[in-house]
PDB file of N, CA and C in Angstrom:
ATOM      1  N   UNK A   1     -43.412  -2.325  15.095  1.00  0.00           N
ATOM      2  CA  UNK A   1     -43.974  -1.765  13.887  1.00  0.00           C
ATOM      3  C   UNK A   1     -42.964  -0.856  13.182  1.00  0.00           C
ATOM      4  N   UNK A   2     -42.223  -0.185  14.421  1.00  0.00           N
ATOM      5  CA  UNK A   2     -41.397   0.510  13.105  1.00  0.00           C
ATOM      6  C   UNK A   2     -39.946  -0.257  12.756  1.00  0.00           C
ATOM      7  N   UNK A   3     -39.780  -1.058  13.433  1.00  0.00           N
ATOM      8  CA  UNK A   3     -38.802  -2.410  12.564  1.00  0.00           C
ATOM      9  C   UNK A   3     -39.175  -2.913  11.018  1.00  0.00           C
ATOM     10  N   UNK A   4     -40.569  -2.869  11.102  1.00  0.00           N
ATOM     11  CA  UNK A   4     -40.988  -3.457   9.933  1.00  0.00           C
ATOM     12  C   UNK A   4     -41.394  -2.323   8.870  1.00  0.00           C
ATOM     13  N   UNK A   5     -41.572  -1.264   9.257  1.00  0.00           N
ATOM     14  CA  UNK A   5     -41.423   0.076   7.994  1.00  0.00           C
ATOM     15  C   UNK A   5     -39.906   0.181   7.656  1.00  0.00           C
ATOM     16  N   UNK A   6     -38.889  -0.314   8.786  1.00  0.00           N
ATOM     17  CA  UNK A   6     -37.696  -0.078   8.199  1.00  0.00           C
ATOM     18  C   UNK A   6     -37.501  -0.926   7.048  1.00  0.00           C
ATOM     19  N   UNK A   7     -37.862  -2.315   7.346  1.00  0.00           N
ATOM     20  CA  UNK A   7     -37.398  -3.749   6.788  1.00  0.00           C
ATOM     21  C   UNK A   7     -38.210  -3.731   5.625  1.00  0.00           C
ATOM     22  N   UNK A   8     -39.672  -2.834   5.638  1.00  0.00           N
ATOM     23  CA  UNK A   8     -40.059  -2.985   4.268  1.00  0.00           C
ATOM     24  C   UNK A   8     -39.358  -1.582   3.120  1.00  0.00           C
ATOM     25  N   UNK A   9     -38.914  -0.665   3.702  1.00  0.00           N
ATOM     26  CA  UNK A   9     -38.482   0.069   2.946  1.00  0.00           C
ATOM     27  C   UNK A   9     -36.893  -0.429   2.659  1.00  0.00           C
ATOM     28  N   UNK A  10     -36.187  -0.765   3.210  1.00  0.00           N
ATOM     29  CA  UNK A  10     -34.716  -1.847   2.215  1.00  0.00           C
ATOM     30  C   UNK A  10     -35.400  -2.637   1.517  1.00  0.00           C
ATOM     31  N   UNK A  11     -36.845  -3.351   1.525  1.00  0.00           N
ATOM     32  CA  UNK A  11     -36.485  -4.227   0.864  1.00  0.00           C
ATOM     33  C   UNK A  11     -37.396  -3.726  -0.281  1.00  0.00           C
ATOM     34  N   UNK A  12     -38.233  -2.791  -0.444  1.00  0.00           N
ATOM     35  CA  UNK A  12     -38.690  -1.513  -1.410  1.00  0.00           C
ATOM     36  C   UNK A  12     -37.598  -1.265  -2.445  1.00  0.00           C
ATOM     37  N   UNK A  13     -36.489  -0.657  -2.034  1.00  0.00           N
ATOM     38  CA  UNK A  13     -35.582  -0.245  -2.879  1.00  0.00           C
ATOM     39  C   UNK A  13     -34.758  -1.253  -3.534  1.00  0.00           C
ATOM     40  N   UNK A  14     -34.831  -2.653  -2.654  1.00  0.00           N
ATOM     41  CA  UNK A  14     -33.823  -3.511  -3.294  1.00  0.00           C
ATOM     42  C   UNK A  14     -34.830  -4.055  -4.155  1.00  0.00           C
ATOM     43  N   UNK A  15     -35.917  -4.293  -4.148  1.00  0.00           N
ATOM     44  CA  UNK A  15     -37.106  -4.969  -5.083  1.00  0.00           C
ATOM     45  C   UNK A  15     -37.026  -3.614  -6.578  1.00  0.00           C
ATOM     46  N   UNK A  16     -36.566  -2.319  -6.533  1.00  0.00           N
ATOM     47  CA  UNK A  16     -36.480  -1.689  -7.087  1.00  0.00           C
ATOM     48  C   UNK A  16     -34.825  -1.754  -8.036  1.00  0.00           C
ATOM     49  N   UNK A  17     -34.232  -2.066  -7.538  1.00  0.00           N
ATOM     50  CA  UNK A  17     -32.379  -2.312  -8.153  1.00  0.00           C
ATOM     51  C   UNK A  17     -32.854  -3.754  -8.754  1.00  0.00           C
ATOM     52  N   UNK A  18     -33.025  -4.293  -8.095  1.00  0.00           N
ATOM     53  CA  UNK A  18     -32.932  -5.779  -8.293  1.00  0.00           C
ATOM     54  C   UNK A  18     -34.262  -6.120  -9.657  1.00  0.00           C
ATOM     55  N   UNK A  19     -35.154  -5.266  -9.986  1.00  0.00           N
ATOM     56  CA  UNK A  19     -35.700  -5.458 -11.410  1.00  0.00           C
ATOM     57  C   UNK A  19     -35.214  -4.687 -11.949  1.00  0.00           C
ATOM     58  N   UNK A  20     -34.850  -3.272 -11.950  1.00  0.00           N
ATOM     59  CA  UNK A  20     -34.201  -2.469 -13.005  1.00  0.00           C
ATOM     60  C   UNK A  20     -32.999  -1.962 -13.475  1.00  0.00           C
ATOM     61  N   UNK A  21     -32.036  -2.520 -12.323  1.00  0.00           N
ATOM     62  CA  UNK A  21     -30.698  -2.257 -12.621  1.00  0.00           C
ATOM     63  C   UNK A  21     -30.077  -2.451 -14.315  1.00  0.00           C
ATOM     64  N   UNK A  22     -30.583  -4.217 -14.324  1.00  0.00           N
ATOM     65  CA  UNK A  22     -30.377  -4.683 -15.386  1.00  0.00           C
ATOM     66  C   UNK A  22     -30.136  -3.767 -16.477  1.00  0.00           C
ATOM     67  N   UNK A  23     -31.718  -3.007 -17.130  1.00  0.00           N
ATOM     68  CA  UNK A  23     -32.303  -2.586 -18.002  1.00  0.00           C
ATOM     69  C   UNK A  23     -32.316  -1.246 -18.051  1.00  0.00           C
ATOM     70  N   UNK A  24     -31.565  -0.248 -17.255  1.00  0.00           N
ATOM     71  CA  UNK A  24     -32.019   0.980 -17.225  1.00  0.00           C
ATOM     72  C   UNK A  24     -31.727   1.540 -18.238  1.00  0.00           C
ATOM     73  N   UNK A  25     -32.459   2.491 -18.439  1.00  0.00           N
ATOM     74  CA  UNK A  25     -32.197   3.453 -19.323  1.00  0.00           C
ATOM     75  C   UNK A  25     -32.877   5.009 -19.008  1.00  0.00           C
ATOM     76  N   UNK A  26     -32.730   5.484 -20.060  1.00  0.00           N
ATOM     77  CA  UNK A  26     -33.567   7.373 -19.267  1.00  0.00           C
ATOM     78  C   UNK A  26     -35.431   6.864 -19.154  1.00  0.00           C
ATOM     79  N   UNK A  27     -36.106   5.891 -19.993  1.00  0.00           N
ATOM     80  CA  UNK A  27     -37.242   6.087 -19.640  1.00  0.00           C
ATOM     81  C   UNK A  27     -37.488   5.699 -17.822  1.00  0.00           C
ATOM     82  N   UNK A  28     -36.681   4.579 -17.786  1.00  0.00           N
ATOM     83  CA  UNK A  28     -36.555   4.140 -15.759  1.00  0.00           C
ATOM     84  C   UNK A  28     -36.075   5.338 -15.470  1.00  0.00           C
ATOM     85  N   UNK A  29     -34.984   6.100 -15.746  1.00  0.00           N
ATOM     86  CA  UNK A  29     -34.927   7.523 -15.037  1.00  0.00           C
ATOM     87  C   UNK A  29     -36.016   8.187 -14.661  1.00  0.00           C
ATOM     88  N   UNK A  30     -36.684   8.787 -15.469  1.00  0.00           N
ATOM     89  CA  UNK A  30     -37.471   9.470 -15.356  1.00  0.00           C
ATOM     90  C   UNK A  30     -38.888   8.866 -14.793  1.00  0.00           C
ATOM     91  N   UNK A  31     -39.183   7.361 -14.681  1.00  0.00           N
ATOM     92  CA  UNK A  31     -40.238   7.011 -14.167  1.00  0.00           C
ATOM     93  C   UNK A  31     -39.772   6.483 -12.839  1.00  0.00           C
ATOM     94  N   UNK A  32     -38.706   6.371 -12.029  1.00  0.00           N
ATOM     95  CA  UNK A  32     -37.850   5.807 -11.153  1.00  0.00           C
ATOM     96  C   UNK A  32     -38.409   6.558  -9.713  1.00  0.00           C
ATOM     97  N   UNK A  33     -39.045   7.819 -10.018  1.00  0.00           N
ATOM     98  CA  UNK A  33     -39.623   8.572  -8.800  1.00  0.00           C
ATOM     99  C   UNK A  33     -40.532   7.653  -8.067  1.00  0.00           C
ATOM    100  N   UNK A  34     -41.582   7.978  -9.501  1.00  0.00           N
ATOM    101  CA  UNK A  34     -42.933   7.024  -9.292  1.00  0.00           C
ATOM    102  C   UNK A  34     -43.188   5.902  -9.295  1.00  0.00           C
ATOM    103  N   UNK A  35     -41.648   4.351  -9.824  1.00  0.00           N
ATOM    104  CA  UNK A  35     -41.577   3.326  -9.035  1.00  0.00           C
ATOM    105  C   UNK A  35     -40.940   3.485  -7.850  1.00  0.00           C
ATOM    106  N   UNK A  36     -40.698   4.165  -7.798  1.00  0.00           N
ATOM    107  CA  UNK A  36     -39.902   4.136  -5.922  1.00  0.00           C
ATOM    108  C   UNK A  36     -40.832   4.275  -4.791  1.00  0.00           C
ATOM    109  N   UNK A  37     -41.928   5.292  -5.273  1.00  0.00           N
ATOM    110  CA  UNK A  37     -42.720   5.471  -4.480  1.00  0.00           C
ATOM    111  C   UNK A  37     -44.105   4.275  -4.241  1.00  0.00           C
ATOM    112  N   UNK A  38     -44.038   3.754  -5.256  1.00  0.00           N
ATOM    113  CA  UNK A  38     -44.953   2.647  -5.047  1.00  0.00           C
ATOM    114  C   UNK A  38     -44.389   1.902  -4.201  1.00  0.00           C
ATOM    115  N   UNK A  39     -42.694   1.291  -4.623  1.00  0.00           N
ATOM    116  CA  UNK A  39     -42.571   0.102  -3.644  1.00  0.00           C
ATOM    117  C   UNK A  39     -42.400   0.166  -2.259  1.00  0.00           C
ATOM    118  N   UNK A  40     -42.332   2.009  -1.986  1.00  0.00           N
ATOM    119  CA  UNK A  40     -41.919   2.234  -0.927  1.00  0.00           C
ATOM    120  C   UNK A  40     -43.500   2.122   0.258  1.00  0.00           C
ATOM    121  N   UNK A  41     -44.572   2.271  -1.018  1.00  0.00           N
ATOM    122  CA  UNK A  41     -45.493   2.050  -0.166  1.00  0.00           C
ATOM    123  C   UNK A  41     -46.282   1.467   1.358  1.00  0.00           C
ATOM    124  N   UNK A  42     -45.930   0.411   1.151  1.00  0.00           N
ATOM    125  CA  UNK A  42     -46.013  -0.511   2.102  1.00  0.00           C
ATOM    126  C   UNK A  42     -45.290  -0.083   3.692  1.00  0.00           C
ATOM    127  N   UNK A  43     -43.721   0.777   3.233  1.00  0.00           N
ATOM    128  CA  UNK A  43     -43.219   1.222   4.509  1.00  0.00           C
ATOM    129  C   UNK A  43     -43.790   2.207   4.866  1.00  0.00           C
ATOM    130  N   UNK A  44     -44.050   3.463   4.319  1.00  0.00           N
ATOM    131  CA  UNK A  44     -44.903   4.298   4.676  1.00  0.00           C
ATOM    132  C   UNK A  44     -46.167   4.284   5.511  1.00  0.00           C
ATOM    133  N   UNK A  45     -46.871   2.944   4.794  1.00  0.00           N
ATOM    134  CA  UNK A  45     -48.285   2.721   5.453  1.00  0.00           C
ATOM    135  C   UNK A  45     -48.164   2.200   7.282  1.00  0.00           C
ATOM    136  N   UNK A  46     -46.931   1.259   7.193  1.00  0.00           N
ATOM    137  CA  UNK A  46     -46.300   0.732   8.196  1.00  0.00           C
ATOM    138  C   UNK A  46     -46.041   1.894   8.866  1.00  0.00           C
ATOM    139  N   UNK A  47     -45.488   2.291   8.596  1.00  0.00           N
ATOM    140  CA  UNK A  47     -44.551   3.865   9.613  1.00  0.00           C
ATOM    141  C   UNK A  47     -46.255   4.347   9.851  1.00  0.00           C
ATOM    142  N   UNK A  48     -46.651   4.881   9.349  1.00  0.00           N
ATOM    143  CA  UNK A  48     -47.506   5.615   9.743  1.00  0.00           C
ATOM    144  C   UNK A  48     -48.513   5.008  10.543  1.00  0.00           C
ATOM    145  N   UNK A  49     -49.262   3.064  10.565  1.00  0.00           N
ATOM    146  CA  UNK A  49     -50.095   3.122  11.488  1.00  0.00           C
ATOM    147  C   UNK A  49     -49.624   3.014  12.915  1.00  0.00           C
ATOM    148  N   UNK A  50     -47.709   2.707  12.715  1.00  0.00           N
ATOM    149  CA  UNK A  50     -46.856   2.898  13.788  1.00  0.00           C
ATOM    150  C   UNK A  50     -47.317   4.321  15.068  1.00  0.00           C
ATOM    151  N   UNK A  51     -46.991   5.167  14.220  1.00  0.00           N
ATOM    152  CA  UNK A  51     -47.384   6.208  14.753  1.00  0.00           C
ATOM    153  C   UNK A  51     -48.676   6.901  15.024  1.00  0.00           C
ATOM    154  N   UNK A  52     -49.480   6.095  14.529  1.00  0.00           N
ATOM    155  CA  UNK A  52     -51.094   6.497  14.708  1.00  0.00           C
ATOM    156  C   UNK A  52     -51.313   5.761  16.302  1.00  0.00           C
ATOM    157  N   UNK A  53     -50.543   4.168  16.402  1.00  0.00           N
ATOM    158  CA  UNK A  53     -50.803   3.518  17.437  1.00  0.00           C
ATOM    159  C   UNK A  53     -50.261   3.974  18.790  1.00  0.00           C
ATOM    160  N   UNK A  54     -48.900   4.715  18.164  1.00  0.00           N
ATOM    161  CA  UNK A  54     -48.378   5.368  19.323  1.00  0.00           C
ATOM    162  C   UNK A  54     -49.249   6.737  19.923  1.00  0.00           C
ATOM    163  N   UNK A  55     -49.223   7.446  19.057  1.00  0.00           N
ATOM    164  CA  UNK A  55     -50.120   9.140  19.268  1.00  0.00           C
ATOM    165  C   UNK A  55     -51.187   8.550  20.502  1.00  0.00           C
ATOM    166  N   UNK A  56     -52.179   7.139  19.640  1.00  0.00           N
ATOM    167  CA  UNK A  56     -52.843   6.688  20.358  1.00  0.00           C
ATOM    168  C   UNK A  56     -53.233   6.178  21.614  1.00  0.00           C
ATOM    169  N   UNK A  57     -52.160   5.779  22.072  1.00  0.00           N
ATOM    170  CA  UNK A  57     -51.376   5.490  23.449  1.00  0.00           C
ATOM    171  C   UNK A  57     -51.329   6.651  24.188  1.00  0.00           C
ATOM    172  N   UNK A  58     -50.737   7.653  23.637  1.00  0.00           N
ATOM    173  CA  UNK A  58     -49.809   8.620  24.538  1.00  0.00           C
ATOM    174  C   UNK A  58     -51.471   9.219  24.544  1.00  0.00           C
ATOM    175  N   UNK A  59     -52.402   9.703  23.855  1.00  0.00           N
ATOM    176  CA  UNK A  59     -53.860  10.490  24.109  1.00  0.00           C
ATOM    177  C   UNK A  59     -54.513   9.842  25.046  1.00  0.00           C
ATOM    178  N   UNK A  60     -54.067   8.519  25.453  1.00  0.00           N
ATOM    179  CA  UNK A  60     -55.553   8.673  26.566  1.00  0.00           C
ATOM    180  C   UNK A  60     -54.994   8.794  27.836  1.00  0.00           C
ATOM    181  N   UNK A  61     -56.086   9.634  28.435  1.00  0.00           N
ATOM    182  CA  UNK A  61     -55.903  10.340  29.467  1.00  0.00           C
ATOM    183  C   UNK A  61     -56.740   9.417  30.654  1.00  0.00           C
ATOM    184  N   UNK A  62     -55.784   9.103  31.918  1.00  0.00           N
ATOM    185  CA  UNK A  62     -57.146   8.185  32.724  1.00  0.00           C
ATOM    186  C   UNK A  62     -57.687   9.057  33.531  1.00  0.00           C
ATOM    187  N   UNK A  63     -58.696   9.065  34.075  1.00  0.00           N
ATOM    188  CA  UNK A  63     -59.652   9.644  34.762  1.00  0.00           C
ATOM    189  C   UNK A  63     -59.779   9.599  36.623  1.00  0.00           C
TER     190      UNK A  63
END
């Protein structure tokens, strides 16, 4: 799982160069935060149920 938060966040940013390089200008500047953070989405969500599954693991306690 966290192979694949890595692999989706390169390919986040390259999905990000690779439509706007072309065309930039200051309005992509300034909106470039808030596409980044969208495409980065997906890795984030990844990373994080990564680590929800792990936490999850490591909490149970056997009896």
């Amino acid at each position: 799982m966290l192979i694949t938060a890595i692999v989706l966040s390169l390919l986040g940013i390259a999905a990000f160069v690779f439509l706007f390089a072309h065309d930039f200008n200051i309005y992509w500047l300034i909106l470039s935060p808030v596409i980044l953070a969208i495409y980065e989405f997906p890795a984030v969500l990844a990373l994080w149920l990564h680590k929800r599954k792990k936490n999850k693991a490591r909490s149970v306690h056997p009896v």
